[in-house]
Protein backbone atom coordinates (compact mmCIF):
# COMPACT_ATOMS: atom_id res chain seq x y z
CA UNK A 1 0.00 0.00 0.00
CA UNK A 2 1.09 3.48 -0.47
CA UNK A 3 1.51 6.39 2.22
CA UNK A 4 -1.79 7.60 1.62
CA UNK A 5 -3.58 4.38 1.45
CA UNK A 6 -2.39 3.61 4.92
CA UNK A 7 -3.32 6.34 6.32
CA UNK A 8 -6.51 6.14 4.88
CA UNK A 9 -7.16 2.91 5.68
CA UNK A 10 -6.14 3.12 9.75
CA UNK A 11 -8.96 6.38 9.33
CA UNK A 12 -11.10 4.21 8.28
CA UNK A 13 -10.79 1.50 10.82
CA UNK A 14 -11.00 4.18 13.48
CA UNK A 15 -13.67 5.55 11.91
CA UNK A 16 -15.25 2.19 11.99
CA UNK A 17 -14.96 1.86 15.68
CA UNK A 18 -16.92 4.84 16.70
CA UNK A 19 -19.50 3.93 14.13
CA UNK A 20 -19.79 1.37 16.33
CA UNK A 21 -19.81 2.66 19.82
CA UNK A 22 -21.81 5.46 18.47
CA UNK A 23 -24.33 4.07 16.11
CA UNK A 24 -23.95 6.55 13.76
CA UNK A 25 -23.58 4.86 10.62
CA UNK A 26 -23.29 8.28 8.49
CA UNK A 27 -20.33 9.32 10.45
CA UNK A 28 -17.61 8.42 7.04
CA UNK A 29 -19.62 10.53 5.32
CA UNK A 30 -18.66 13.69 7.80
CA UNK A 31 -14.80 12.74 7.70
CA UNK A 32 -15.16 12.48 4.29
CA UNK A 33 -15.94 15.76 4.03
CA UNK A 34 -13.81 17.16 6.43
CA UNK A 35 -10.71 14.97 4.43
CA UNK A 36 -11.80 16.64 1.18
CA UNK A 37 -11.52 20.01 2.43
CA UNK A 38 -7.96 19.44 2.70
CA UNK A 39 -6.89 16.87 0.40
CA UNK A 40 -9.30 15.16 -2.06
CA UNK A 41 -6.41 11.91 -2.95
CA UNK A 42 -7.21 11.06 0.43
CA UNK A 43 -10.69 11.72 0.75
CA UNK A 44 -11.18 9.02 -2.36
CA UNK A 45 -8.32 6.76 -0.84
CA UNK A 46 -10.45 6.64 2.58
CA UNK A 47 -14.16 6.54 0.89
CA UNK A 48 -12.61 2.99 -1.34
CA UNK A 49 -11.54 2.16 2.17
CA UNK A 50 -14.59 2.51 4.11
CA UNK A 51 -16.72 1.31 1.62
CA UNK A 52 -14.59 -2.00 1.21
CA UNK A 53 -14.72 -2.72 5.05
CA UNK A 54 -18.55 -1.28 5.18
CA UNK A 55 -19.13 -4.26 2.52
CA UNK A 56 -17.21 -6.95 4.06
CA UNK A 57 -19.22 -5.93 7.40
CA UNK A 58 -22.66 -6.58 4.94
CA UNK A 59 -20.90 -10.00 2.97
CA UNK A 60 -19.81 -11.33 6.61
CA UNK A 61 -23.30 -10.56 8.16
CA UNK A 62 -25.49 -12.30 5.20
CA UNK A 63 -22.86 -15.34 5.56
CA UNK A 64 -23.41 -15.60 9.31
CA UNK A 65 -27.21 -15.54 8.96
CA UNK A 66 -27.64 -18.21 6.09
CA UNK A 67 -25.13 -20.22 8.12
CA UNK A 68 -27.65 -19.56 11.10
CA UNK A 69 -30.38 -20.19 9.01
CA UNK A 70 -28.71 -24.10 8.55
CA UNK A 71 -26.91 -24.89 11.62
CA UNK A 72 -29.25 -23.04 14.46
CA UNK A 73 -26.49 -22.41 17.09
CA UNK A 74 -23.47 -21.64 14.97
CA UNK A 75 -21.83 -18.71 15.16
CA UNK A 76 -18.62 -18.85 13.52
C-alpha cells in the first residue's frame, strides 16, 4: 500500500470503531468531508476504504445468517 492508502485505511478503521460505539452509521460521510476540504487523494483513498470494510461488514453478516439459518447455534 502506499503512504496515503495507509493512512486512509487506519482512518477508516478508526472511523469504523466509533460507528460502532456510536451508532452513527453516516459518520464516514462527515470525515469524508472534512478529508476533502484538505486533500481530495485522500478523501477518495479513505471513501474505497470505508466502503470496502462497510461491505465486508454486509458480505460477513449475510454469511453468518444463512449459516444460522442451517446450523441453528453456529456462530462462527
Amino acid at each position: 500500500m502506499s503512504h496515503v492508502e495507509d493512512i486512509a485505511d487506519k482512518l477508516a478503521q478508526d472511523t469504523m470503531k466509533v460507528m460502532a460505539r456510536t451508532g452513527d452509521d453516516q459518520l464516514y460521510e462527515e470525515v469524508a468531508k472534512t478529508i476533502a476540504a484538505s486533500s481530495t487523494t485522500l478523501e477518495e483513498a479513505y471513501l474505497t476504504a470505508i466502503r470496502v470494510r462497510l461491505a465486508a461488514v454486509r458480505g460477513r453478516k449475510l454469511l453468518e445468517a444463512r449459516l444460522k439459518a442451517i446450523q441453528p447455534g453456529a456462530e462462527d
